[in-house]
N, C-alpha and C. Protein backbone atom coordinates (compact mmCIF):
# COMPACT_ATOMS: atom_id res chain seq x y z
N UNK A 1 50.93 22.61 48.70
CA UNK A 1 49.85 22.11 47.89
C UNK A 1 48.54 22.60 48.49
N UNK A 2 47.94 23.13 47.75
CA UNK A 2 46.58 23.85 48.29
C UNK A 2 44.99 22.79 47.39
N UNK A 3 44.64 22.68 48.50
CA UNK A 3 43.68 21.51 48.48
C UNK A 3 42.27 22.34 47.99
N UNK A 4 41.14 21.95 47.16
CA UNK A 4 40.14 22.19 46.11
C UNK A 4 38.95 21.16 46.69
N UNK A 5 37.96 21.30 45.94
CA UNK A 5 36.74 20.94 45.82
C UNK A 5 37.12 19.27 44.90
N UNK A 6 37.69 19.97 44.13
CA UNK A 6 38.15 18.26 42.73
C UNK A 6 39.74 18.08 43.55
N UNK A 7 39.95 17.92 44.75
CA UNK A 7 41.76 17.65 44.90
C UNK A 7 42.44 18.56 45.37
N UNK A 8 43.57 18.22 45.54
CA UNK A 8 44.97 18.94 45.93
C UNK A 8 45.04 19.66 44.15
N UNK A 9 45.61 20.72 44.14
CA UNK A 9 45.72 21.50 43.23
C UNK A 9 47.41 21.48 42.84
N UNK A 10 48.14 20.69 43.61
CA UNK A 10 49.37 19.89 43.02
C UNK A 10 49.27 19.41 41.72
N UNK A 11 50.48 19.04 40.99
CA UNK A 11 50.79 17.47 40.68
C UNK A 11 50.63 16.40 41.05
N UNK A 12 50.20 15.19 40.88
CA UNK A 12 50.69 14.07 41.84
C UNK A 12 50.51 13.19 40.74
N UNK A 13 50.58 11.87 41.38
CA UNK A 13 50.51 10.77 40.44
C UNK A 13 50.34 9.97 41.28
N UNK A 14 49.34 8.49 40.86
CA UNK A 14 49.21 7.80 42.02
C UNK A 14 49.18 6.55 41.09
N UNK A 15 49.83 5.38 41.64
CA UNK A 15 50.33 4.27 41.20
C UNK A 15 48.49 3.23 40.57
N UNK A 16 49.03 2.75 39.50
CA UNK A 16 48.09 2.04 38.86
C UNK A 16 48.73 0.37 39.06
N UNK A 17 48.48 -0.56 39.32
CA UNK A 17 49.28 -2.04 39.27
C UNK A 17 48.49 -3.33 39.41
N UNK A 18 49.27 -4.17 38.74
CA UNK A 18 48.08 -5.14 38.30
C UNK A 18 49.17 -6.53 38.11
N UNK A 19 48.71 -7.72 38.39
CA UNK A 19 49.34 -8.75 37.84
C UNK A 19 48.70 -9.87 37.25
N UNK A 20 49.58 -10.42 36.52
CA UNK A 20 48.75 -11.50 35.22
C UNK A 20 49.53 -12.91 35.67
N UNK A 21 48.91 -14.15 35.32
CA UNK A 21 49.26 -15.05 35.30
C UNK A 21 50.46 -15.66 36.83
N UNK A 22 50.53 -15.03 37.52
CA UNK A 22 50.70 -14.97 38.76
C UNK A 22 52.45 -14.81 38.82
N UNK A 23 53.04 -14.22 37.55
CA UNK A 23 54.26 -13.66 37.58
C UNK A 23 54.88 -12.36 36.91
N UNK A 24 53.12 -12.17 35.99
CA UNK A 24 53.80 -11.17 35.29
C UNK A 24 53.26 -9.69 35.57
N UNK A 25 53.87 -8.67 35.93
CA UNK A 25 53.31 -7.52 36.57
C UNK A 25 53.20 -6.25 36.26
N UNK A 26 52.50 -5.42 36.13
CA UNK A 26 52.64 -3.88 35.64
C UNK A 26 52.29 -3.16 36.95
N UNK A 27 53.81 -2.04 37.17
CA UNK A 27 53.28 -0.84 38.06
C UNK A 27 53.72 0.41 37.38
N UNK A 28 52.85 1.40 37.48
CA UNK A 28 53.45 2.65 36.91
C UNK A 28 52.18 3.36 37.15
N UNK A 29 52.28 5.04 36.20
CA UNK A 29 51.16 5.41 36.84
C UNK A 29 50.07 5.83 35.31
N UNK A 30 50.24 5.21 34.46
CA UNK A 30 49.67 5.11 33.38
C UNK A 30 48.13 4.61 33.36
N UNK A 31 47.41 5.52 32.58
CA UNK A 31 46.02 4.97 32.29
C UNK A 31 45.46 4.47 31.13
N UNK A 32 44.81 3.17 30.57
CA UNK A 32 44.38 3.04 29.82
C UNK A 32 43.62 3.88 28.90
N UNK A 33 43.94 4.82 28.46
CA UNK A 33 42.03 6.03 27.97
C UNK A 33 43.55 7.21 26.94
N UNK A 34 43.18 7.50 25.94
CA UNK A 34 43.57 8.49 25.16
C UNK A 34 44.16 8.99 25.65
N UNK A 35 43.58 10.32 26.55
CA UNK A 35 44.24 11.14 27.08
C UNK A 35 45.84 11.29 27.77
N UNK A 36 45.64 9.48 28.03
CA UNK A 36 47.16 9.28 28.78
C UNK A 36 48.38 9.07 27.73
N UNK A 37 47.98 8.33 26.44
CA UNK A 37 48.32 7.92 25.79
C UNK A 37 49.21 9.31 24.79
N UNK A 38 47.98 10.22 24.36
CA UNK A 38 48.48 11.30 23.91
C UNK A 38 48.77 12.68 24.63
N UNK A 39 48.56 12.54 25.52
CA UNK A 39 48.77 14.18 26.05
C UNK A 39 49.70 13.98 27.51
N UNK A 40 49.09 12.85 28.11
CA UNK A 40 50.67 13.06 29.89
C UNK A 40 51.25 12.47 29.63
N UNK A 41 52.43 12.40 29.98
CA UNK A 41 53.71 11.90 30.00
C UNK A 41 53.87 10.85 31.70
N UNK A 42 52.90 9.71 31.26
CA UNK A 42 52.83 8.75 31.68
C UNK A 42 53.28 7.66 31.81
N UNK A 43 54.57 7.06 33.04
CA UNK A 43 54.78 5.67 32.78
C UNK A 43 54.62 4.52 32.93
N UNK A 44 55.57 3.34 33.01
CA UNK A 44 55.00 2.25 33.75
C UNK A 44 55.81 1.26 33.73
N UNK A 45 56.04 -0.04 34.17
CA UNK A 45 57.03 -0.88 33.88
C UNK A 45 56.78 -2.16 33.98
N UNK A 46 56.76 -2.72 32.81
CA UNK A 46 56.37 -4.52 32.88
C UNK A 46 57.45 -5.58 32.98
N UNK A 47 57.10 -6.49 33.89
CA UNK A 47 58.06 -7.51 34.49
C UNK A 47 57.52 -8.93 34.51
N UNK A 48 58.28 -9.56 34.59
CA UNK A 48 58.19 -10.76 34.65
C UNK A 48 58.67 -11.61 36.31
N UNK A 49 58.00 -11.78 37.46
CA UNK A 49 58.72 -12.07 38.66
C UNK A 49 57.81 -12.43 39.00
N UNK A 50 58.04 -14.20 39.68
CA UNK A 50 57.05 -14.61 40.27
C UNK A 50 56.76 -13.94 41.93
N UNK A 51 57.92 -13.37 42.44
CA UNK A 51 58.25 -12.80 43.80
C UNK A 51 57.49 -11.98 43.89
N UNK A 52 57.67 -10.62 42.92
CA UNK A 52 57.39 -9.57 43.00
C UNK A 52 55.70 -9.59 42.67
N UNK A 53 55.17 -10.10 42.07
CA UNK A 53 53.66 -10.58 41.43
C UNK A 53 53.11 -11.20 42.69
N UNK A 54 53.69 -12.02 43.70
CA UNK A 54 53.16 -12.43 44.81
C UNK A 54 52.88 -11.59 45.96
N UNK A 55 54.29 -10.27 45.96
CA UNK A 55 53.89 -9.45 46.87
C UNK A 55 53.39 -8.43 46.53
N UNK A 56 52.77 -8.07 45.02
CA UNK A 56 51.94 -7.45 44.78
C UNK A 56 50.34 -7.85 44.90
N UNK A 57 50.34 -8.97 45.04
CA UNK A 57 49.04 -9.70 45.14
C UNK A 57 48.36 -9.75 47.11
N UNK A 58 49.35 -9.44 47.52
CA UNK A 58 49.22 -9.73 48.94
C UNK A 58 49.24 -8.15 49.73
N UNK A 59 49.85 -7.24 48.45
CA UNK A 59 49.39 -5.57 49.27
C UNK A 59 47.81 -5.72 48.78
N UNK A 60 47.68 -5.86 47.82
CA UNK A 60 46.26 -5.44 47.16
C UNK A 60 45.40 -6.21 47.91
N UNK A 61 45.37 -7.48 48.64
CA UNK A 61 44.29 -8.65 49.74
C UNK A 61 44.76 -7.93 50.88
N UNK A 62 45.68 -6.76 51.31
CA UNK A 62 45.52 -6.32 52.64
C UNK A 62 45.12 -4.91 52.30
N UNK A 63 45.25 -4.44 51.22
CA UNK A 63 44.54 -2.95 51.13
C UNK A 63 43.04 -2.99 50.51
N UNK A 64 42.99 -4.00 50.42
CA UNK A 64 41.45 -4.27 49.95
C UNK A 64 40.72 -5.02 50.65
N UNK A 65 41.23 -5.52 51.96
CA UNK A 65 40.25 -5.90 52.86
C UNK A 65 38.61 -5.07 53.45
N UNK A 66 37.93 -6.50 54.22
CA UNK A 66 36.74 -5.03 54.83
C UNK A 66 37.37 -3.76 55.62
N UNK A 67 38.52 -4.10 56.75
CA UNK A 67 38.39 -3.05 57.55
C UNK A 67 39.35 -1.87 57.17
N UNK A 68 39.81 -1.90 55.56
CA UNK A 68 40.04 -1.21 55.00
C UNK A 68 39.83 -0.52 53.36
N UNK A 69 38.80 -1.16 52.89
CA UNK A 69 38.18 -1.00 51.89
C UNK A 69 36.30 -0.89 51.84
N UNK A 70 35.99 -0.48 51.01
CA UNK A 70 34.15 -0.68 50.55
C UNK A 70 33.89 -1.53 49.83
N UNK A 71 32.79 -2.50 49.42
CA UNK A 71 32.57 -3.15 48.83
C UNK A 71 31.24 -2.29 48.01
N UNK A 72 30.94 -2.12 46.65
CA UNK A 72 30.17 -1.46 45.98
C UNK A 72 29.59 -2.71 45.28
N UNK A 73 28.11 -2.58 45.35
CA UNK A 73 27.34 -3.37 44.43
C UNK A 73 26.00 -2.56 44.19
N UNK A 74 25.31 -2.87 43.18
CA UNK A 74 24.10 -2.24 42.64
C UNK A 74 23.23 -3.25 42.73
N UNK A 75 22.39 -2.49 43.21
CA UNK A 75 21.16 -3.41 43.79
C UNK A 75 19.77 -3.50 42.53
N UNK A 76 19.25 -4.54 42.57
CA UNK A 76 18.16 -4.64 41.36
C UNK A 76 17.52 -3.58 40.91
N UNK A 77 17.15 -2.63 42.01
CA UNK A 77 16.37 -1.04 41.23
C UNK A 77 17.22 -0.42 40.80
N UNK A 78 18.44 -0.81 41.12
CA UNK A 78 19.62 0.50 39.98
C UNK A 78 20.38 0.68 41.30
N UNK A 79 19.94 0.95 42.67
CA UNK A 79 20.54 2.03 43.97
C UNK A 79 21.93 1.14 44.02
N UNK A 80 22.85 2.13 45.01
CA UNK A 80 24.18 1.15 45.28
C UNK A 80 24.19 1.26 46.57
N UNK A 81 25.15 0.11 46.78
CA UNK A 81 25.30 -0.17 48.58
C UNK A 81 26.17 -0.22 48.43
N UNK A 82 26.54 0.12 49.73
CA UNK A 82 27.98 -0.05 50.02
C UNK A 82 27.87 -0.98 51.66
N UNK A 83 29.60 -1.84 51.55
CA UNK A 83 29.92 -2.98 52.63
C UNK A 83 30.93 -2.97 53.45
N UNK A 84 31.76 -2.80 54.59
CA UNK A 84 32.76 -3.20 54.93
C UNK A 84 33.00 -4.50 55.38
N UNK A 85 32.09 -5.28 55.11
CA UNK A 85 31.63 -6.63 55.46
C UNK A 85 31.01 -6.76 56.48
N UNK A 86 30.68 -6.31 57.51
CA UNK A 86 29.89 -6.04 58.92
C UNK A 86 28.95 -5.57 58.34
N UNK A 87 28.86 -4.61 57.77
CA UNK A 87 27.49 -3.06 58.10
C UNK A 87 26.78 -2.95 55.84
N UNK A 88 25.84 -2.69 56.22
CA UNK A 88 25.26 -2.09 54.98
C UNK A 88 25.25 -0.70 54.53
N UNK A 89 25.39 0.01 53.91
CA UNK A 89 24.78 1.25 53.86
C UNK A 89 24.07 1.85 52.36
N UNK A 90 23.56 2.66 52.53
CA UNK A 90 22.53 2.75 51.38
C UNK A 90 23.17 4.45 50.76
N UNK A 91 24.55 5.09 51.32
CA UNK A 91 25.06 5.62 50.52
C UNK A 91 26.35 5.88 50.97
N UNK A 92 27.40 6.74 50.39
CA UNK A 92 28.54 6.86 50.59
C UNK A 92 28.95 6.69 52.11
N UNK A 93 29.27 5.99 53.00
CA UNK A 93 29.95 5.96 54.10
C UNK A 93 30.80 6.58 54.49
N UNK A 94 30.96 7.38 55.38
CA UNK A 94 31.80 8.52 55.79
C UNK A 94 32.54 9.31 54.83
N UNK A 95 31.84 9.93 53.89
CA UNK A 95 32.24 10.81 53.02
C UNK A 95 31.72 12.15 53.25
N UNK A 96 32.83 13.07 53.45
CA UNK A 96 32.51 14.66 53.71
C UNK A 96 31.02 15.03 52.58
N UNK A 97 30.94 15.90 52.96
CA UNK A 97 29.50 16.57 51.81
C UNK A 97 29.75 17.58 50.47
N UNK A 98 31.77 17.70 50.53
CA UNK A 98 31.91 18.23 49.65
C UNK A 98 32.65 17.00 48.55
N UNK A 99 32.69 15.41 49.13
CA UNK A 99 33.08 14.40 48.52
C UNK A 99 31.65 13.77 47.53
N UNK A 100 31.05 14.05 48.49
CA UNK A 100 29.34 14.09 47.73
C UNK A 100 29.17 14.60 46.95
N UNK A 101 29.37 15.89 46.89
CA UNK A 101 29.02 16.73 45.66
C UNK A 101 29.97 16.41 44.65
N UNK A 102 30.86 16.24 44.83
CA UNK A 102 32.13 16.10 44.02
C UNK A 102 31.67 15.20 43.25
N UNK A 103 31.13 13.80 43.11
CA UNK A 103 30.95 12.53 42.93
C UNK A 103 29.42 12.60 42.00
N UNK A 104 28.39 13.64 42.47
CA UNK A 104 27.24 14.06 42.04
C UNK A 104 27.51 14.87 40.57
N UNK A 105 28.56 15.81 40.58
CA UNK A 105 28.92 16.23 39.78
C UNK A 105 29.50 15.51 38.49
N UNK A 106 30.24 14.31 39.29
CA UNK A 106 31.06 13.52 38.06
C UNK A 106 30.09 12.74 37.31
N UNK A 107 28.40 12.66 37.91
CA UNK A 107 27.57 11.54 37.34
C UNK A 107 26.44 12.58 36.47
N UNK A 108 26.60 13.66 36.55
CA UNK A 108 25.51 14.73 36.16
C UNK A 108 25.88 15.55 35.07
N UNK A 109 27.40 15.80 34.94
CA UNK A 109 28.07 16.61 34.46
C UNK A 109 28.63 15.87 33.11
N UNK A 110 29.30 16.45 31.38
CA UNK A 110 29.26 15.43 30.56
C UNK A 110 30.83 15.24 30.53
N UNK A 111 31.41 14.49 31.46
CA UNK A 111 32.66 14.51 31.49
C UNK A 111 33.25 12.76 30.64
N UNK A 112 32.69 12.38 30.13
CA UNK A 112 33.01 10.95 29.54
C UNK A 112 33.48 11.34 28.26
N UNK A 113 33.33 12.44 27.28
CA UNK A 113 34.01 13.09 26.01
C UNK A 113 35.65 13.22 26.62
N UNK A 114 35.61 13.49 27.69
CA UNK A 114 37.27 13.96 28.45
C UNK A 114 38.13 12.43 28.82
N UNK A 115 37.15 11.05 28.57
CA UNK A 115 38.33 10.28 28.93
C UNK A 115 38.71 9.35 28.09
């Protein structure tokens, strides 16, 4: 797999998952938006388990903690911060300069017709 400016230039697929009512669960790698709907061959699988809904609820409170996640909020003039719960920062936190651009591009560029 030879790695790009936008990604690995692979295939991949990366898991989407979510749970409702504290038993009922969707994992697969499907996206809400057209594109998934009509053009990839996208799946996913809905369940009903109070087990499985609990230990999906308990990866997502340890992969989404501070000392492993950002916290993003927009501040009254528009700017965003970012949190690991300790520290502030006033832009992307340890992000290479070609993750920067990457991200500059996605907000400048008219890519919202594509989703």
């Amino acid at each position: 797999m030879h790695a790009s400016l936008f990604g690995a230039t692979g295939a991949s697929l990366h898991t989407k998952a979510l749970t409702v009512d504290g038993k009922t669960l969707f994992v697969g790698s499907y996206n809400i938006d057209p594109r998934s709907r009509f053009l990839n061959c996208e799946q996913g699988i809905l369940a009903e388990s109070p087990a499985l809904a609990r230990q999906l609820e308990e990866i997502f409170e340890r992969q989404s903690s501070g000392n492993r996640a950002w916290r993003v909020d927009r501040q009254q003039n528009g700017s965003l911060e970012w949190s690991d719960g300790s520290r502030l920062y006033d832009s992307e936190p340890e992000a290479p300069v070609l993750r920067r651009l990457q991200a500059w591009l996605a907000r400048v560029l008219p890519f919202e017709a594509q989703l």
